[in-house]
N, C-alpha and C. Protein backbone atom coordinates (compact mmCIF):
# COMPACT_ATOMS: atom_id res chain seq x y z
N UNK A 1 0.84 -1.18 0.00
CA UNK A 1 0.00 0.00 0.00
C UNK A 1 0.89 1.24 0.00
N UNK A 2 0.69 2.32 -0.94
CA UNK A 2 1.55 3.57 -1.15
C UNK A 2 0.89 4.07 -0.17
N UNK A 3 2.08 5.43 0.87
CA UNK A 3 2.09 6.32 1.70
C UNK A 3 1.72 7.57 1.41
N UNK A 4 0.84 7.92 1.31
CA UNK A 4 0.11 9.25 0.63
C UNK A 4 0.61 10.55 1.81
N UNK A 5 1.34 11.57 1.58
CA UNK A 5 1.50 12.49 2.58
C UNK A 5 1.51 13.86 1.66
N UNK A 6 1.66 15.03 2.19
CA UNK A 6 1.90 16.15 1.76
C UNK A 6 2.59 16.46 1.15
N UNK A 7 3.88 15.67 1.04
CA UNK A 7 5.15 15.76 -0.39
C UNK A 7 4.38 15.14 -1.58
N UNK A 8 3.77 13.86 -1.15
CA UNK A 8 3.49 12.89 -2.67
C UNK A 8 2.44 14.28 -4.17
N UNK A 9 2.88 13.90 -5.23
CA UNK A 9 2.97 14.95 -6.15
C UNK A 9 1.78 14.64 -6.60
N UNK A 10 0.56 14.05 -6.76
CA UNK A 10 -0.89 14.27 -6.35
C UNK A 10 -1.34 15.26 -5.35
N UNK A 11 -0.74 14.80 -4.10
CA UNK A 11 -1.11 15.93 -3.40
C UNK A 11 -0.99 17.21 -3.39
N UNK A 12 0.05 17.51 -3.89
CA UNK A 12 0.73 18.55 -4.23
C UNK A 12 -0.20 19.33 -5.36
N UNK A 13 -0.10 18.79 -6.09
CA UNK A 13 -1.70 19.15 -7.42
C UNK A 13 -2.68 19.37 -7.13
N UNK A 14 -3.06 18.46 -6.52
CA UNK A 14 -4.82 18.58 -6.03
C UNK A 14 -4.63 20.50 -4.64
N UNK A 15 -3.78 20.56 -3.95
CA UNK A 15 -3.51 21.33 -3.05
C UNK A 15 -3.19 22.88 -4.43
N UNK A 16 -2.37 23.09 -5.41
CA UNK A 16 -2.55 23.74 -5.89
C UNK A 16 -3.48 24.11 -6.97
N UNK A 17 -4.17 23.20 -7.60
CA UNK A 17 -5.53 23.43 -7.46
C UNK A 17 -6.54 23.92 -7.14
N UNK A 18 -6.27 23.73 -5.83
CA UNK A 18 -7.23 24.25 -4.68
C UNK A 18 -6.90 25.57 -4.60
N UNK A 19 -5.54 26.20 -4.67
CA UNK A 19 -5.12 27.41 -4.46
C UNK A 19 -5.77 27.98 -5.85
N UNK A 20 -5.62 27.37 -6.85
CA UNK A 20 -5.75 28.34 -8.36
C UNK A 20 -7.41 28.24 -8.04
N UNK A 21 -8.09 27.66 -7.79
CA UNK A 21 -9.78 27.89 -7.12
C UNK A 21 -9.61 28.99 -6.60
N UNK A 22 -9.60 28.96 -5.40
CA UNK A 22 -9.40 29.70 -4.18
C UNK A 22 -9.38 31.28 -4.88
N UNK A 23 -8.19 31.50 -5.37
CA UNK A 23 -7.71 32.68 -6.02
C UNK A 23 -8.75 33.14 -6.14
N UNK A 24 -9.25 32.11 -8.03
CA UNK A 24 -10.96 32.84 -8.43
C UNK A 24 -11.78 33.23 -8.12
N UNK A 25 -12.02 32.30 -6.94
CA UNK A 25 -13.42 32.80 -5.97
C UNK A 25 -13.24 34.12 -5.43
N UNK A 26 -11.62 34.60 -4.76
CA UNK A 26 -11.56 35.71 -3.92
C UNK A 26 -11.54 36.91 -4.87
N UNK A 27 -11.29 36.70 -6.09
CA UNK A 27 -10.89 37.91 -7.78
C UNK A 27 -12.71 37.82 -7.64
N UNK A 28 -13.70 37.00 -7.81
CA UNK A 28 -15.17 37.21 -8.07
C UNK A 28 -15.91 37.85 -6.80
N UNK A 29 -15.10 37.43 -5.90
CA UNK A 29 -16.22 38.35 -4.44
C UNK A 29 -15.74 39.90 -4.77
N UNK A 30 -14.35 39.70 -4.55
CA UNK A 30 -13.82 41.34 -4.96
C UNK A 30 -14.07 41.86 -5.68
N UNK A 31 -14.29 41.81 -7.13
CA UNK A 31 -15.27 42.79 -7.91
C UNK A 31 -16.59 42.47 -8.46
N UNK A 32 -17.16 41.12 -7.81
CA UNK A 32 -18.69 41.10 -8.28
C UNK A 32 -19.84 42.69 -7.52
N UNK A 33 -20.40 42.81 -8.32
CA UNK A 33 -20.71 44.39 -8.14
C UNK A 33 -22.55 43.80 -8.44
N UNK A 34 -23.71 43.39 -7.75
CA UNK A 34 -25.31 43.40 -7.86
C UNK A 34 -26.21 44.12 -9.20
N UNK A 35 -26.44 43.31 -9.87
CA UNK A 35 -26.95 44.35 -11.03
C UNK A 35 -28.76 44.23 -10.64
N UNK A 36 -29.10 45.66 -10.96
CA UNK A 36 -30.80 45.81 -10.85
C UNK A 36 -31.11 46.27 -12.04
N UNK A 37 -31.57 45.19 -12.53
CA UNK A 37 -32.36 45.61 -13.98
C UNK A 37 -31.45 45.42 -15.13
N UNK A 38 -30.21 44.95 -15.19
CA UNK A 38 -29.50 45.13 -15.52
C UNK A 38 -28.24 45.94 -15.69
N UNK A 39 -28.71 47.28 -14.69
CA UNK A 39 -27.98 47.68 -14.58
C UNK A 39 -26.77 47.74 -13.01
N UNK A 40 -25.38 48.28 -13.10
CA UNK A 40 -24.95 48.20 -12.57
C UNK A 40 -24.58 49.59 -11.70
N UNK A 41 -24.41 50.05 -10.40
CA UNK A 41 -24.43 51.44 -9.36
C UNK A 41 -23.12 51.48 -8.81
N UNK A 42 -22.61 52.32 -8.35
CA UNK A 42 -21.51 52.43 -8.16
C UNK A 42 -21.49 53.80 -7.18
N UNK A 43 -20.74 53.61 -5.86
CA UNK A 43 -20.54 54.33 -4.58
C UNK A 43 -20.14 55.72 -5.19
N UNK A 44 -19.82 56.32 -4.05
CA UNK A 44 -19.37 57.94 -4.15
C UNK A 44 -17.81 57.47 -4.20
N UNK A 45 -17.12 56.65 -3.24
CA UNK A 45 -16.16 56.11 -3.11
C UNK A 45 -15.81 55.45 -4.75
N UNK A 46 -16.41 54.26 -5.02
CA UNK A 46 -16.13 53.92 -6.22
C UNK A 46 -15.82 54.93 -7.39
N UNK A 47 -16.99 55.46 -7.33
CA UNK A 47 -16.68 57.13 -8.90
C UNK A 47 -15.67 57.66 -8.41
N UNK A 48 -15.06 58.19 -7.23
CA UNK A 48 -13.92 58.70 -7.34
C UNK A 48 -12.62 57.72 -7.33
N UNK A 49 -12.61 56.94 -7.18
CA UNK A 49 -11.63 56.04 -7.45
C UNK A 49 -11.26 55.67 -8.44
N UNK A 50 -12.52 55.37 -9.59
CA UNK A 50 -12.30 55.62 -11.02
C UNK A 50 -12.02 56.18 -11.78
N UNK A 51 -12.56 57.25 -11.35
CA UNK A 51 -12.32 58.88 -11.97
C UNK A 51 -11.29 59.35 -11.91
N UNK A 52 -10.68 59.11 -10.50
CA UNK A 52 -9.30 59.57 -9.74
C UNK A 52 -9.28 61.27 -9.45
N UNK A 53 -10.58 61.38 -8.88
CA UNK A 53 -10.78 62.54 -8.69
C UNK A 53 -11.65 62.75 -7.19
N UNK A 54 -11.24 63.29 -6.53
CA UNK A 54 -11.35 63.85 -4.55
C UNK A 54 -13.37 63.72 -4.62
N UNK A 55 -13.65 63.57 -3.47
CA UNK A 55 -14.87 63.44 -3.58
C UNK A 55 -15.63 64.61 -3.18
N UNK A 56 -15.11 65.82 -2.83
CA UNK A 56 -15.26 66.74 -3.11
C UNK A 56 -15.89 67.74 -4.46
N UNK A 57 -14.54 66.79 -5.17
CA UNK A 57 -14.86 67.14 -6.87
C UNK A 57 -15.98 66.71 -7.21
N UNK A 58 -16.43 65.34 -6.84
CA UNK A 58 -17.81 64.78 -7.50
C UNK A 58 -18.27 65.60 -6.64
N UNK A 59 -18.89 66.27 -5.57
CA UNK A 59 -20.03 66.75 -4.78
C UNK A 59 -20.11 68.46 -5.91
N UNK A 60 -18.99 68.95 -6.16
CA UNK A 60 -18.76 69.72 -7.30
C UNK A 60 -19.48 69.98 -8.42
N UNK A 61 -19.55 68.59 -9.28
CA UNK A 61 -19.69 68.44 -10.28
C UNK A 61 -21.53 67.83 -10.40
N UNK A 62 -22.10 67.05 -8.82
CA UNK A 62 -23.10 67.37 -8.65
C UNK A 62 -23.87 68.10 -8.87
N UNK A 63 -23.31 69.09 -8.03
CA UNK A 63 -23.92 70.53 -7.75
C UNK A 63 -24.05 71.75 -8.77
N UNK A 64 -23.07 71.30 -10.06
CA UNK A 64 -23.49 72.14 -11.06
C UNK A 64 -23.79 71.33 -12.25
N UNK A 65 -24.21 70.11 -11.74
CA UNK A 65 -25.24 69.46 -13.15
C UNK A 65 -23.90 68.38 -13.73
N UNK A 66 -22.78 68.30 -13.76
CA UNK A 66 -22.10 67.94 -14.92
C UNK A 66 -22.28 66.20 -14.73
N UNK A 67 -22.74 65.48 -13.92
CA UNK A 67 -22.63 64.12 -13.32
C UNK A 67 -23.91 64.10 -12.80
N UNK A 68 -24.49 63.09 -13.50
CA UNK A 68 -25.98 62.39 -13.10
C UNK A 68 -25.36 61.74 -12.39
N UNK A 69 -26.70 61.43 -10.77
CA UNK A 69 -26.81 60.67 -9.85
C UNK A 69 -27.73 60.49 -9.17
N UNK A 70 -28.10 59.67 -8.35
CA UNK A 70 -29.27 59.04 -7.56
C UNK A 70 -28.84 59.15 -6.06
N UNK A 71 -29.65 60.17 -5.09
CA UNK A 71 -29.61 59.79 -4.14
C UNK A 71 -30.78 59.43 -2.85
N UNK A 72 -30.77 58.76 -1.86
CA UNK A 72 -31.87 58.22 -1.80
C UNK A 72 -31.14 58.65 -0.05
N UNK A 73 -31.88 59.67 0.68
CA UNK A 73 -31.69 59.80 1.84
C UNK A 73 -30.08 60.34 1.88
N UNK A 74 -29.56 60.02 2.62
CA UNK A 74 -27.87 60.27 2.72
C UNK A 74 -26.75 59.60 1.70
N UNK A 75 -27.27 58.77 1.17
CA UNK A 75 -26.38 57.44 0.27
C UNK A 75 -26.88 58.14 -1.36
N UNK A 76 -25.80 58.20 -1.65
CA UNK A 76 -25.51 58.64 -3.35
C UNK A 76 -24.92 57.76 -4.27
N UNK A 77 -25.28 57.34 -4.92
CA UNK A 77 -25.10 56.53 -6.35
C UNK A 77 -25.07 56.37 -7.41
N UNK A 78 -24.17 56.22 -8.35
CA UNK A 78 -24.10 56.57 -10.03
C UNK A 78 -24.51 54.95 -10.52
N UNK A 79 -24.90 55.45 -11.85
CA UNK A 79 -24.85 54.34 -12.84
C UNK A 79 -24.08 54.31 -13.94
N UNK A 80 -23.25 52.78 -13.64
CA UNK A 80 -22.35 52.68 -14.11
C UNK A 80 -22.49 53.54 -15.68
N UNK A 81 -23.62 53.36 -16.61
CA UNK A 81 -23.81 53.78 -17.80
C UNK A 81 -23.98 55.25 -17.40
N UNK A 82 -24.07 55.72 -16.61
CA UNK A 82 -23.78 57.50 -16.32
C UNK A 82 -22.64 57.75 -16.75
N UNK A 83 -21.72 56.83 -15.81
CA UNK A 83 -20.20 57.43 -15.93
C UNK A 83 -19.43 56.88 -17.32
N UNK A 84 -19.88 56.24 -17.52
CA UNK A 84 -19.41 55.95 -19.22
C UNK A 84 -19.76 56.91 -20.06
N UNK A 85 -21.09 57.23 -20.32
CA UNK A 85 -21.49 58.02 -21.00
C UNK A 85 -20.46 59.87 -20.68
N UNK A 86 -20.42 59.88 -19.18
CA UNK A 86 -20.00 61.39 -19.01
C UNK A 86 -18.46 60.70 -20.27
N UNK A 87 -17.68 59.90 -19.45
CA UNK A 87 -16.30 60.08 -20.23
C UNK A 87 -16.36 59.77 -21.54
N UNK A 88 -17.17 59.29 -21.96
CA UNK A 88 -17.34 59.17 -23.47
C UNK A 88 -17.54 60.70 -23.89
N UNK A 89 -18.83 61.25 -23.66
CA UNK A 89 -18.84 62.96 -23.81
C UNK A 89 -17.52 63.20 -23.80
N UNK A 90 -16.42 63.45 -23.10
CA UNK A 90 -15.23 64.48 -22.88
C UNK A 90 -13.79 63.46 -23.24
N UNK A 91 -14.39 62.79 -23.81
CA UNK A 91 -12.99 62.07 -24.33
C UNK A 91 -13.05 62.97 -25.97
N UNK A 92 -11.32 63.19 -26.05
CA UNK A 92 -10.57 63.65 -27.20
C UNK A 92 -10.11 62.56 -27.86
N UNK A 93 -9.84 62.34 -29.36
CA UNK A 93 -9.08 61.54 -29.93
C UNK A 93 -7.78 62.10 -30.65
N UNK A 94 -6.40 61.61 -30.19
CA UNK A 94 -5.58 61.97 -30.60
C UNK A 94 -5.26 62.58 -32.23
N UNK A 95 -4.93 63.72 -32.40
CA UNK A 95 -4.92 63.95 -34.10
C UNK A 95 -3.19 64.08 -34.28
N UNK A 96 -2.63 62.99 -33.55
CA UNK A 96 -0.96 63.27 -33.71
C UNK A 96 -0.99 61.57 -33.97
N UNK A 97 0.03 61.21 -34.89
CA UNK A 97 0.27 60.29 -34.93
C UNK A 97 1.48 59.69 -34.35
């Protein structure tokens, strides 16, 4: 009868395996994001993180129209197709080759 332990190179496989799982699952909790309706919302935190712009700036850009948003009591929320659409609006295409 073979001695099956933590060196034998089955084990070893099946154990990294488990790690290359593992990984996936923790990459899908970390950016699985709830869609309603299909669509997908995104924090005050999130838009500026994307944006890479102070959250200040978004309360800014609120306040004089330039960024659609939803807020419901104290909690504020974009849709994702908001913020695409804004940077689509203000994106330039290079005319230098």
């Amino acid at each position: 009868m073979e001695l099956i332990n933590k060196d034998t190179p089955q084990v070893k496989e099946f154990i990294s395996s488990l790690d290359s799982m593992l990984n996936g699952i923790e990459f899908i909790v970390k950016h699985y994001k709830p869609h309603l309706n299909g669509e997908r919302f995104l924090s005050n935190h999130e838009v500026s993180k994307k944006l890479n712009v102070s959250l200040r700036t978004l309360q800014e850009w609120r306040d004089t129209g330039l960024i659609p948003f939803i807020q419901i009591k104290g909690k504020i929320i974009y849709r994702q197709s908001d913020i695409d659409k804004l940077l689509q609006k203000h994106y330039f295409e290079s005319w230098k080759e």
